[in-house]
N, C-alpha and C. Protein backbone atom coordinates (compact mmCIF):
# COMPACT_ATOMS: atom_id res chain seq x y z
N UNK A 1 87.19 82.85 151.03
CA UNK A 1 87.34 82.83 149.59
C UNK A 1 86.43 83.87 148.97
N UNK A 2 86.56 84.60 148.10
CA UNK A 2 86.49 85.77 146.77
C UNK A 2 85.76 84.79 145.90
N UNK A 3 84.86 84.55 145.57
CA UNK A 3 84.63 84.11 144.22
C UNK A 3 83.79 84.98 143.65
N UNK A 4 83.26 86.07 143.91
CA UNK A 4 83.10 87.71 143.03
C UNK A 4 84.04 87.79 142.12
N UNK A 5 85.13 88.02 142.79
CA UNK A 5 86.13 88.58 141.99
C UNK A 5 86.69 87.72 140.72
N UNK A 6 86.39 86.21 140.85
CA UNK A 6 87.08 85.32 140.17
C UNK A 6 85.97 84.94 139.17
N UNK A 7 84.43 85.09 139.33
CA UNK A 7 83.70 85.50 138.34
C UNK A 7 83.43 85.98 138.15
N UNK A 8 83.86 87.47 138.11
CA UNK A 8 83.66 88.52 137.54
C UNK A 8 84.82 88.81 136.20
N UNK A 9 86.35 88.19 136.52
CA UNK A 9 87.39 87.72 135.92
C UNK A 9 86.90 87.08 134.49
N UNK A 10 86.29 86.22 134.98
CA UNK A 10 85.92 85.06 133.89
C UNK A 10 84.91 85.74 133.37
N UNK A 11 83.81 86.23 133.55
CA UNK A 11 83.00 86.98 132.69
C UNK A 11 83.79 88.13 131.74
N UNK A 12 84.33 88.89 132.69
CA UNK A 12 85.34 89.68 131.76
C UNK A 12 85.78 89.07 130.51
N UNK A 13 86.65 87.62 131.11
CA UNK A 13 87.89 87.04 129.90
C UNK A 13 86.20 86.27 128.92
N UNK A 14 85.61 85.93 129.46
CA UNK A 14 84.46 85.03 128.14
C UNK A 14 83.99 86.32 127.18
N UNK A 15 83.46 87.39 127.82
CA UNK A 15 83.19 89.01 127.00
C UNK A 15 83.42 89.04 126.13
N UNK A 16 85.64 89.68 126.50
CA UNK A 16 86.18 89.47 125.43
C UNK A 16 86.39 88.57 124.60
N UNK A 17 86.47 86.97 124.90
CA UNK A 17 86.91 86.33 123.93
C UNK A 17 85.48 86.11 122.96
N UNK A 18 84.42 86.04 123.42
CA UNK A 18 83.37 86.37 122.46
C UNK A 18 83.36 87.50 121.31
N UNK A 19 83.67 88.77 122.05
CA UNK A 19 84.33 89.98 120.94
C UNK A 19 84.78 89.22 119.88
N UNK A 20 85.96 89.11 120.27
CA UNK A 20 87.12 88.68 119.24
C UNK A 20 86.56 87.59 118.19
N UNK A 21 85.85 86.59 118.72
CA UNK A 21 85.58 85.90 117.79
C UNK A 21 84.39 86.20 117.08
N UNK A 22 83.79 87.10 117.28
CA UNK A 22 82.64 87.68 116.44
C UNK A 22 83.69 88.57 115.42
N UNK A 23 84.31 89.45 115.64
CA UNK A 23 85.00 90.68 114.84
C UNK A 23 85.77 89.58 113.95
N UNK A 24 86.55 88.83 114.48
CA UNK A 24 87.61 88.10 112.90
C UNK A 24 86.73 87.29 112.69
N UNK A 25 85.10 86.91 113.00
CA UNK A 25 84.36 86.21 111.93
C UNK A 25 83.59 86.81 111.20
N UNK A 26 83.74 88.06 111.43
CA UNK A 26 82.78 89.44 110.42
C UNK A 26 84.10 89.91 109.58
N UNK A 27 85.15 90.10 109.93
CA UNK A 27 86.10 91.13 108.77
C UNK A 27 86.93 90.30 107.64
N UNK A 28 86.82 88.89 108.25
CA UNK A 28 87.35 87.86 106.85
C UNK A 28 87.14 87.69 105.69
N UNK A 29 85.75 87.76 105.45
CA UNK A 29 85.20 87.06 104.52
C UNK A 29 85.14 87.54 102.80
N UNK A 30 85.29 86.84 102.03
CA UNK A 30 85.81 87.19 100.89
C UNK A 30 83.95 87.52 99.66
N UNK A 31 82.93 88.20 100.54
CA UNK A 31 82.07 88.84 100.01
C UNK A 31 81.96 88.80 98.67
N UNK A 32 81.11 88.44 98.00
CA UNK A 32 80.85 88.75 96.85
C UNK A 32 79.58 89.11 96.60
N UNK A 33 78.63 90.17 95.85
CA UNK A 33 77.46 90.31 96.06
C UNK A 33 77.07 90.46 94.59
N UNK A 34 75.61 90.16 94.30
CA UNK A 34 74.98 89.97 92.76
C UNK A 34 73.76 90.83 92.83
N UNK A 35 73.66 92.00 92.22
CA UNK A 35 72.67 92.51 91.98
C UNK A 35 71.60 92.51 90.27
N UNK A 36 70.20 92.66 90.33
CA UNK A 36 69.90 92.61 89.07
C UNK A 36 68.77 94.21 88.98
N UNK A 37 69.65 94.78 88.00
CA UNK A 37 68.67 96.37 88.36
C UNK A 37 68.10 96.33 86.84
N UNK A 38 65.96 96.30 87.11
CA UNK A 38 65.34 95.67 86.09
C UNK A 38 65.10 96.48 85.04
N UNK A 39 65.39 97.83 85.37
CA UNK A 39 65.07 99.32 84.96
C UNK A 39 66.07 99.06 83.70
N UNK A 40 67.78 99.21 84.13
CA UNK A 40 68.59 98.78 82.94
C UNK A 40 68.55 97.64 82.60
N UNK A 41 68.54 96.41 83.16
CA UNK A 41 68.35 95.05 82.68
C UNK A 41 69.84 94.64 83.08
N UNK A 42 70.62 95.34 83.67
CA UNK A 42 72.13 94.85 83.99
C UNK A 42 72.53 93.82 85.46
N UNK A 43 72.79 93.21 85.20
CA UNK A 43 73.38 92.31 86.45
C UNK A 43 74.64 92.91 86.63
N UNK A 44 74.88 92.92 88.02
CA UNK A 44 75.97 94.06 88.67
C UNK A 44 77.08 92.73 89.61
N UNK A 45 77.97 92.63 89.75
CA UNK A 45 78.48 91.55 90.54
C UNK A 45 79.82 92.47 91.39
N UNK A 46 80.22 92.18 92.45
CA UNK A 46 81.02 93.17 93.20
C UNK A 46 81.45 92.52 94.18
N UNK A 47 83.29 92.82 94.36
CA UNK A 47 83.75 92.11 95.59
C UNK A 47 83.81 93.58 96.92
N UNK A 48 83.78 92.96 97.94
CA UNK A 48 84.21 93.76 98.96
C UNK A 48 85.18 95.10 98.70
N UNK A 49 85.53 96.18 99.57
CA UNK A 49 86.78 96.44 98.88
C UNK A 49 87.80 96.27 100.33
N UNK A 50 89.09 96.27 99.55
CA UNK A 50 90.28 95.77 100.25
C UNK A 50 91.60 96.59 100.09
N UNK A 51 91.66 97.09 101.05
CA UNK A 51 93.48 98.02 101.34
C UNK A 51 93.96 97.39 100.50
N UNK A 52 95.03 97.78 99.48
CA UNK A 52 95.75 96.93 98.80
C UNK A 52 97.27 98.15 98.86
N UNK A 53 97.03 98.86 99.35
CA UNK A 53 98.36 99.82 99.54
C UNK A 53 98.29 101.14 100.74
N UNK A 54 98.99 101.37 101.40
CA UNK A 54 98.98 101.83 102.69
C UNK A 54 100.51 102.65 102.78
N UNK A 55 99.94 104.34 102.56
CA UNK A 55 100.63 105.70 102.28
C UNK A 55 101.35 105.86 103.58
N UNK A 56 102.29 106.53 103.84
CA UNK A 56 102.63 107.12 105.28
C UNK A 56 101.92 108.16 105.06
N UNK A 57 101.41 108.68 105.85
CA UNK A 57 101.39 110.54 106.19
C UNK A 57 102.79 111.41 106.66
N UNK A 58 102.89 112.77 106.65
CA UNK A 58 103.67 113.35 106.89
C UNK A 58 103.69 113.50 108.92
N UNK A 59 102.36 113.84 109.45
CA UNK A 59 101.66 113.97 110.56
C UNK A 59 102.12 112.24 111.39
N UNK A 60 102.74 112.46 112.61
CA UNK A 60 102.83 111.02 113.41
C UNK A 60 101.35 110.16 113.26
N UNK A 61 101.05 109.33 112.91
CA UNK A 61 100.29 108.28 113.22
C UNK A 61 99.42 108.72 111.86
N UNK A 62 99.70 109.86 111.23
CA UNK A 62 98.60 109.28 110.01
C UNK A 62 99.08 108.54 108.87
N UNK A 63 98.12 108.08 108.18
CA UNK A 63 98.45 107.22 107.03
C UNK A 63 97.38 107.18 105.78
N UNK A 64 97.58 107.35 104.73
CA UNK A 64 96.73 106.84 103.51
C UNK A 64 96.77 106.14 103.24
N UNK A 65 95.74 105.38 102.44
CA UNK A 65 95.19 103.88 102.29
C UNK A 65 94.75 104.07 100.15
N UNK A 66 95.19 103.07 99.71
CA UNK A 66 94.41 102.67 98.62
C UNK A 66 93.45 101.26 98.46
N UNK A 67 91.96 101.64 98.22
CA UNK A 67 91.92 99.93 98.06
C UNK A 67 91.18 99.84 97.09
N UNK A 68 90.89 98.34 96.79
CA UNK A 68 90.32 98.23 95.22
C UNK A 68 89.29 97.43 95.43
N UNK A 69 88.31 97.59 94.40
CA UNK A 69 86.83 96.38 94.43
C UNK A 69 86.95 95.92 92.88
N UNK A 70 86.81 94.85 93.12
CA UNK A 70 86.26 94.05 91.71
C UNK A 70 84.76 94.55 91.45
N UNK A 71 84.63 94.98 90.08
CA UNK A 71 83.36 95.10 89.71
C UNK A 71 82.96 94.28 87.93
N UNK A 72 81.70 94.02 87.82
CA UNK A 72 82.02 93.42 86.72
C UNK A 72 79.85 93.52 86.42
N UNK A 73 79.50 93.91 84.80
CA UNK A 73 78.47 94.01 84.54
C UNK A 73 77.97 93.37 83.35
N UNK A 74 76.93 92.98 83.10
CA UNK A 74 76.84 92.53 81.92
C UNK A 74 75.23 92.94 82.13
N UNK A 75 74.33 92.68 80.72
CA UNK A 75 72.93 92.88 80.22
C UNK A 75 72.53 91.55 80.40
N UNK A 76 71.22 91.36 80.75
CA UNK A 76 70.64 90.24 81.34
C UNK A 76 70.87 89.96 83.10
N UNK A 77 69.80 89.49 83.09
CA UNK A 77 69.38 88.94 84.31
C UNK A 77 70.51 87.31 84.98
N UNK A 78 71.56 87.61 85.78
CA UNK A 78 71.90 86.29 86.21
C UNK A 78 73.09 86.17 84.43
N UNK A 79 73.60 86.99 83.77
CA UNK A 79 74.48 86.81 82.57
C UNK A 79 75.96 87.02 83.07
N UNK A 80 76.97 86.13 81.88
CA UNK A 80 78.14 85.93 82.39
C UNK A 80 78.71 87.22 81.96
N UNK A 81 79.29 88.06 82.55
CA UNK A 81 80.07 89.08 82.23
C UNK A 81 81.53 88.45 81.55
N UNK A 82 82.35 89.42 80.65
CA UNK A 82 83.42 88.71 79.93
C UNK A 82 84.70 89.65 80.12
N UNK A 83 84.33 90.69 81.04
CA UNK A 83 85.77 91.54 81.48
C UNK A 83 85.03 91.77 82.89
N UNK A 84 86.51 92.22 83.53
CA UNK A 84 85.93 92.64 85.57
C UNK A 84 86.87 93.63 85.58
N UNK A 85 85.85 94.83 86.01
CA UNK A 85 86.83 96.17 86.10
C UNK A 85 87.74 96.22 87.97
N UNK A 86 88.94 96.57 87.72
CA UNK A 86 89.50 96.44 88.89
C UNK A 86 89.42 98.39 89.32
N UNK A 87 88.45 98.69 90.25
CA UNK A 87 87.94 99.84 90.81
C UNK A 87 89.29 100.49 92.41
N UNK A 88 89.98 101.56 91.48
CA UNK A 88 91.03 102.05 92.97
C UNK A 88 90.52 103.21 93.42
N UNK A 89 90.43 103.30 94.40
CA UNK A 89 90.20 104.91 95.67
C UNK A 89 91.19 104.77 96.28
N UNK A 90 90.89 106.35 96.89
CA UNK A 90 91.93 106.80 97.74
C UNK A 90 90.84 107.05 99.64
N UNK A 91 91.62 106.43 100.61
CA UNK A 91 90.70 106.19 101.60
C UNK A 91 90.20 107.91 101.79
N UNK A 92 88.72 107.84 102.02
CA UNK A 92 88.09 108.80 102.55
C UNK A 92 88.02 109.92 101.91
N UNK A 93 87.99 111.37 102.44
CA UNK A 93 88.48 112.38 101.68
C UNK A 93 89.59 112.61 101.81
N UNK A 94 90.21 112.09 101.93
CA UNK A 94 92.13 112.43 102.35
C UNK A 94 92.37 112.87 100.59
N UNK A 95 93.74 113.60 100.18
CA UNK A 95 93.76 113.39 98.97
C UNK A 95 95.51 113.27 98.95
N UNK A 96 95.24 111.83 97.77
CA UNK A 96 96.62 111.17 97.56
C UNK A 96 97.37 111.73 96.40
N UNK A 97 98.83 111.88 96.55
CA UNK A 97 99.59 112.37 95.51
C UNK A 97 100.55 111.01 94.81
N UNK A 98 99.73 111.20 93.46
CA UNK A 98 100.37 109.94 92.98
C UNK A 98 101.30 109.65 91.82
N UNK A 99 102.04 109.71 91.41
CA UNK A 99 103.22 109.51 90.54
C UNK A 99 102.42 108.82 88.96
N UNK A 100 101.74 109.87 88.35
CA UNK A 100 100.75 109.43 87.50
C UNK A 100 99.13 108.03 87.84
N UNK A 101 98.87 107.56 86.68
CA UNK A 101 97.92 106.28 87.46
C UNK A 101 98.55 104.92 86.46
N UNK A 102 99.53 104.89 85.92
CA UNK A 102 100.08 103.90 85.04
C UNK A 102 100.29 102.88 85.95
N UNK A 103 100.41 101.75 85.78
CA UNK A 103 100.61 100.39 86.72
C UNK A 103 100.65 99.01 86.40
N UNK A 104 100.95 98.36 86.94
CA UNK A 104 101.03 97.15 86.48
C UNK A 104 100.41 95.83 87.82
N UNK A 105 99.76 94.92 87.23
CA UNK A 105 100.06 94.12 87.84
C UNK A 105 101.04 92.19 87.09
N UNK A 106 101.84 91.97 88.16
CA UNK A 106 102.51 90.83 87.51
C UNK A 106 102.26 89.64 88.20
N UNK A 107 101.86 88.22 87.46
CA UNK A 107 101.72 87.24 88.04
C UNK A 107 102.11 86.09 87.89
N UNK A 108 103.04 85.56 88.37
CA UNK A 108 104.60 84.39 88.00
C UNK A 108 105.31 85.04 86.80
N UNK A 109 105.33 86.04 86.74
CA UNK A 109 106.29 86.57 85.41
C UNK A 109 105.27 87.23 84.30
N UNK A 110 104.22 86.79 84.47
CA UNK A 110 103.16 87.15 83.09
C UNK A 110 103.11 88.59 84.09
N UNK A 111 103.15 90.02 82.74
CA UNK A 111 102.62 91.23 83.23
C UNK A 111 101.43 91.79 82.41
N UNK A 112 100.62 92.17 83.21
CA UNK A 112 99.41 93.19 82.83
C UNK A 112 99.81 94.42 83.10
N UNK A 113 99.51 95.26 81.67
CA UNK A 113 100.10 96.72 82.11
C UNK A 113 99.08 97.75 81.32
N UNK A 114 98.95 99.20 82.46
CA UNK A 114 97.85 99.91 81.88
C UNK A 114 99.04 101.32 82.33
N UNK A 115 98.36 102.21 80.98
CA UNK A 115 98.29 103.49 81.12
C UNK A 115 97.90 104.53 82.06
N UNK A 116 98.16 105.26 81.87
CA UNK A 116 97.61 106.61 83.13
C UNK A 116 96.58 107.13 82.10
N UNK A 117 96.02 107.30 80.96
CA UNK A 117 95.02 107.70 80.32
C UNK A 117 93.90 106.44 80.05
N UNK A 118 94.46 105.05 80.45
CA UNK A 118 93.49 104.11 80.60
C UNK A 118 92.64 103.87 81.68
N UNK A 119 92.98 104.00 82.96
CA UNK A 119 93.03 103.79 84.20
C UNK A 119 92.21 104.98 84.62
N UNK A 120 92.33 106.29 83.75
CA UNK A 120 91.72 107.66 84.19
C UNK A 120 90.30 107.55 84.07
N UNK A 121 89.84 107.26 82.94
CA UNK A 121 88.75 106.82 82.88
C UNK A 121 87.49 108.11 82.82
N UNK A 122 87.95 109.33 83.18
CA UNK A 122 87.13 110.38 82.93
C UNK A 122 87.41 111.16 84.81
N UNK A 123 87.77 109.81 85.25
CA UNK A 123 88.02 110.43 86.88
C UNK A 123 88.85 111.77 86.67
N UNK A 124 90.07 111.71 86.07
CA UNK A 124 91.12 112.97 86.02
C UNK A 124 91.92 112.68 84.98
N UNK A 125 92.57 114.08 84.57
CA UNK A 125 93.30 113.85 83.37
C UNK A 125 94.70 113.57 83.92
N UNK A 126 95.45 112.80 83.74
CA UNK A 126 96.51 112.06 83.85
C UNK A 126 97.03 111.49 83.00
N UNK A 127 98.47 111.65 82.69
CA UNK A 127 99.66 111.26 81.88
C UNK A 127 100.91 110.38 82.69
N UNK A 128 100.92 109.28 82.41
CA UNK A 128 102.67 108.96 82.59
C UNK A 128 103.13 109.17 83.50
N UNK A 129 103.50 109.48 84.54
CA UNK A 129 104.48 109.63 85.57
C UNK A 129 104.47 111.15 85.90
N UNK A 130 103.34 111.83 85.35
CA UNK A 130 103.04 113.34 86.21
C UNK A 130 102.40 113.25 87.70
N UNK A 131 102.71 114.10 88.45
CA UNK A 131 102.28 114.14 89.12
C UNK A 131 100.84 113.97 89.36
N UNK A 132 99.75 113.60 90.33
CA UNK A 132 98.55 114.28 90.21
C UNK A 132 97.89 113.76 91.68
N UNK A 133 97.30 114.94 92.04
CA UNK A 133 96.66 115.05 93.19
C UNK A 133 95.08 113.83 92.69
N UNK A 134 94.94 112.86 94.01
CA UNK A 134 92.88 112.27 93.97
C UNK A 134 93.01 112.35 94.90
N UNK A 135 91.49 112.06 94.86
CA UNK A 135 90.43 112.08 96.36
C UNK A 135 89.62 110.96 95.69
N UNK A 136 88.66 109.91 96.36
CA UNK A 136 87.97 109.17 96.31
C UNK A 136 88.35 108.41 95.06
N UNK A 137 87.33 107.57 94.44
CA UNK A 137 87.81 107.17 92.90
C UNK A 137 88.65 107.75 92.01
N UNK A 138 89.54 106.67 91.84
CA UNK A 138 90.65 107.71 90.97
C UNK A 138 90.89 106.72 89.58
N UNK A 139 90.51 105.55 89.81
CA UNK A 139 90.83 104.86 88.68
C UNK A 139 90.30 103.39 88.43
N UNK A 140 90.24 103.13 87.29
CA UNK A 140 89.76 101.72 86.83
C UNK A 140 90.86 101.17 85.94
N UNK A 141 90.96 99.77 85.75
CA UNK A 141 90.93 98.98 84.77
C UNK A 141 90.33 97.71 84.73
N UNK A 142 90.11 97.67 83.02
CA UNK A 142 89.25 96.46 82.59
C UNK A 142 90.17 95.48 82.08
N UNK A 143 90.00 94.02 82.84
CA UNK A 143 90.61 93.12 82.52
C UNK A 143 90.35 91.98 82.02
N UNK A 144 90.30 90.89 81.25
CA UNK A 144 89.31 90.00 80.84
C UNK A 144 89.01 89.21 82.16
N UNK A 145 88.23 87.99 82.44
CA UNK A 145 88.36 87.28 82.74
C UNK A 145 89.37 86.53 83.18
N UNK A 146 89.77 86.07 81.91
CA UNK A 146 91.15 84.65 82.14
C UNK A 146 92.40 85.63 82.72
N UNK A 147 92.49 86.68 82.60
CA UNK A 147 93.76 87.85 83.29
C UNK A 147 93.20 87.54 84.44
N UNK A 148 92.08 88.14 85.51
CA UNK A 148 92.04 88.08 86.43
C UNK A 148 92.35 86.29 87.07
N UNK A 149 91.69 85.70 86.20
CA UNK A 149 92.01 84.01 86.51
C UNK A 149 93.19 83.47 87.19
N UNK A 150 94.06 84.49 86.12
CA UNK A 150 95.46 84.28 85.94
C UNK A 150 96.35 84.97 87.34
N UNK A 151 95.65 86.36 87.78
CA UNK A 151 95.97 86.55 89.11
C UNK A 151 95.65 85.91 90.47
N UNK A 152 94.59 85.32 90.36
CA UNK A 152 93.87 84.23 91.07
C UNK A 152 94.95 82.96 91.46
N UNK A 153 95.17 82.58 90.23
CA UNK A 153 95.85 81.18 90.00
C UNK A 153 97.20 81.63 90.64
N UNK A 154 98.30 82.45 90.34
CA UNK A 154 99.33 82.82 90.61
C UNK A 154 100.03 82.51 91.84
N UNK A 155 101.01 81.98 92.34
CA UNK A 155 101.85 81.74 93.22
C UNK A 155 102.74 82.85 93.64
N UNK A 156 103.30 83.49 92.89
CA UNK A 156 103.37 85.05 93.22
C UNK A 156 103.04 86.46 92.26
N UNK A 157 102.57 87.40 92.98
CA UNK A 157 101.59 88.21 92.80
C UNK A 157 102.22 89.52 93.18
N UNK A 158 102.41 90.52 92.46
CA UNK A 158 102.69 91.81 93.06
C UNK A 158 102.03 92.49 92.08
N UNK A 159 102.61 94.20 92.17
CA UNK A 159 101.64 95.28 91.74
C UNK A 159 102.18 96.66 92.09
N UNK A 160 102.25 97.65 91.11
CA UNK A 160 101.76 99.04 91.57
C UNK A 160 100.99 99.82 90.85
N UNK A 161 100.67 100.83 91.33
CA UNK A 161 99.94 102.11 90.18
C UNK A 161 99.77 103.57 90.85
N UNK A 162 100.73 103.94 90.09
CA UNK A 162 101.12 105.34 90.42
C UNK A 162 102.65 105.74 91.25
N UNK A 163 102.83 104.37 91.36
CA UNK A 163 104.48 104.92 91.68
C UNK A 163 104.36 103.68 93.05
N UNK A 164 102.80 103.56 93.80
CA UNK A 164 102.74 102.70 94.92
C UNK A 164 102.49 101.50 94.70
N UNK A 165 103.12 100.84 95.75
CA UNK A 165 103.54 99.14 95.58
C UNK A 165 101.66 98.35 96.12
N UNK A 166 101.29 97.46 95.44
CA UNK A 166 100.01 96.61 95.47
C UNK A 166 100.49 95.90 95.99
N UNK A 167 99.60 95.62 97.43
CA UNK A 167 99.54 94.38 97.79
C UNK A 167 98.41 93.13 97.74
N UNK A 168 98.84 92.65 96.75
CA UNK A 168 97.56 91.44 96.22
C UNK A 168 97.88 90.58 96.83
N UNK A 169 97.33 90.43 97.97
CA UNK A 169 97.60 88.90 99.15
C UNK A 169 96.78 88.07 99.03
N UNK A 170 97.15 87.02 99.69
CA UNK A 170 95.70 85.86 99.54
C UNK A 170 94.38 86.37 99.66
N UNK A 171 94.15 87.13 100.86
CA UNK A 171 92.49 87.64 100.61
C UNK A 171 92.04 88.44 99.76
N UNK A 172 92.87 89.23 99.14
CA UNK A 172 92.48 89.98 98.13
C UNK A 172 92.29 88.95 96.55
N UNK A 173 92.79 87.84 96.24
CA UNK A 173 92.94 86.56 95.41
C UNK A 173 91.62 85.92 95.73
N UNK A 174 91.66 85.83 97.12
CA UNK A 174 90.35 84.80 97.36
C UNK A 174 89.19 85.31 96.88
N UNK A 175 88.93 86.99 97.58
CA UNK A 175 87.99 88.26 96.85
C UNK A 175 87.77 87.36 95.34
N UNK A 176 88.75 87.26 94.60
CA UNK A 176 88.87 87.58 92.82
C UNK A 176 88.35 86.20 92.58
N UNK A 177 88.74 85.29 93.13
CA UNK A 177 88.28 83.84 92.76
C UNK A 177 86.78 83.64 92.99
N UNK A 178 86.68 84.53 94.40
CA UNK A 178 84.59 84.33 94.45
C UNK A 178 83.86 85.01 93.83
N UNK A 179 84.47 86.14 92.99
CA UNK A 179 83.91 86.61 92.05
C UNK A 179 83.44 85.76 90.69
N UNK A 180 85.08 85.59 90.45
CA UNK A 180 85.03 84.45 88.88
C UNK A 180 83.85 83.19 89.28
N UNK A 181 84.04 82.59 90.32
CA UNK A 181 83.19 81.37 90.62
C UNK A 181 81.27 82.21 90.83
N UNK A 182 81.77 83.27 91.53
CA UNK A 182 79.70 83.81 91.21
C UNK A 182 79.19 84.28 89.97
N UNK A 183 79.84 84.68 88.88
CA UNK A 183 79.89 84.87 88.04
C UNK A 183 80.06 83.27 86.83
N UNK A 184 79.14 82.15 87.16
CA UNK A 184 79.04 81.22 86.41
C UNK A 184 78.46 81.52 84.65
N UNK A 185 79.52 80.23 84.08
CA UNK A 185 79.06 80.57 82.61
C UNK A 185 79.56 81.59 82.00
N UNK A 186 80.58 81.75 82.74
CA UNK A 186 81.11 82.94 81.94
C UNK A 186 82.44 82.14 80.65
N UNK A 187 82.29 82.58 79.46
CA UNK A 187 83.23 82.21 78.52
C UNK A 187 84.67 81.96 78.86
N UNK A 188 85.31 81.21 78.22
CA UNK A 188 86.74 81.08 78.97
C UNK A 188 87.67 81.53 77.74
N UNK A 189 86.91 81.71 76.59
CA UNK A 189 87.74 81.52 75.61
C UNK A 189 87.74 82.90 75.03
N UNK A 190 87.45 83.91 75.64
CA UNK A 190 87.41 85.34 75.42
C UNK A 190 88.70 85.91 74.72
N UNK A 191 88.28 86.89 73.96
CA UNK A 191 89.60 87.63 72.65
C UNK A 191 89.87 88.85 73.51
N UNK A 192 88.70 89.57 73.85
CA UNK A 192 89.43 90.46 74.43
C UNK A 192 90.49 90.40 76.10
N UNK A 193 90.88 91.08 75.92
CA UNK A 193 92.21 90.70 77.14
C UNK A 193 92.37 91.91 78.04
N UNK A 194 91.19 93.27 77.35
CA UNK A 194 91.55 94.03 78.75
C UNK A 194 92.80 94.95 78.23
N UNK A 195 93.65 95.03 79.37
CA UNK A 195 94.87 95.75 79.18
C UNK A 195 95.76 95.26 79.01
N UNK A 196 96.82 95.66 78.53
CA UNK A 196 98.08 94.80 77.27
C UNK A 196 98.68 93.88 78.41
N UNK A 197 99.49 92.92 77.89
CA UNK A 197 100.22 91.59 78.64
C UNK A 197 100.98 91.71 77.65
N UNK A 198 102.41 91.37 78.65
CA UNK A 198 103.63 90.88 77.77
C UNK A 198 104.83 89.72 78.49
């Protein structure tokens, strides 16, 4: 009898299955982090960021990526912020060609909808459904609270901006909900709304 070979097998297969369960217990998690910078006096709150759209390339096997981070600030130490900016890049230095930055997101029928001169933000000048070349940050929007709530809450969820389809899946929801929940005390009854709904 071999029993080298048959524990050496099993060390192999325990290795890997240790791998594995370290890597999908590090890349899950729906991160949320709270900073307080004393210099400005601003509390900073921020989700992970997350692929939310995925380009073909022209080249076999390449591909572009868009993903987005929740960001959200307010004055004071530990204070409820009352809008959360939804932050899009383009992966890496690659640079994406995008069918203006206008977009929408919709949730059970309720739509949130922004401009290509809202969304620009000073990143690039952009109009409507022109063309336009990014690289890295390309765009923001500010949404209230109860909007993002409202994407949170939603049973179905879609999206684009710039011509490409959003994918707001459960982890990207879960992201938005551990935000709203670290972000305690925050008003519910807020006027402003961010970008138009209809």
């Amino acid at each position: 009898m071999n029993f080298g070979l048959d524990m050496s097998s099993f060390q192999l297969a325990t290795g890997l299955l240790f791998a594995v369960l370290l890597i999908s217990g590090c890349g899950g998690g729906q991160a949320v982090y709270q900073s307080y910078d004393a210099d400005s006096g601003e509390t900073t709150y921020r989700t992970r960021s997350y692929t939310v759209s995925t380009l073909s390339g022209s080249n076999i096997g390449s591909s572009k990526s868009i993903s987005m981070r929740a960001l959200s600030q307010c004055v004071g130490q530990g204070c409820a912020p009352t809008t959360i900016q939804l932050v899009f890049s383009g992966s890496g230095n690659q640079q994406l060609q995008l069918s203006g930055l206008d977009g929408e997101i919709v949730a059970d029928g309720a739509r949130i909808n922004w401009s290509s001169s809202d969304a620009a933000q000073g990143y690039t000048d952009a109009s409507d459904d022109q063309l336009v070349n990014v690289v890295g940050k390309f765009a923001t929007i500010s949404l209230s609270t109860n909007k993002v709530k409202q994407i949170v809450n939603a049973s179905s969820v879609r999206g684009q901006i710039g011509g490409q389809s959003l994918n707001l899946g459960s982890g990207v929801r879960a992201g938005l909900e551990s935000l709203v929940q670290k972000m305690k005390g925050m008003s519910d009854g807020t006027s402003n709304d961010g970008a138009q709904s209809s």
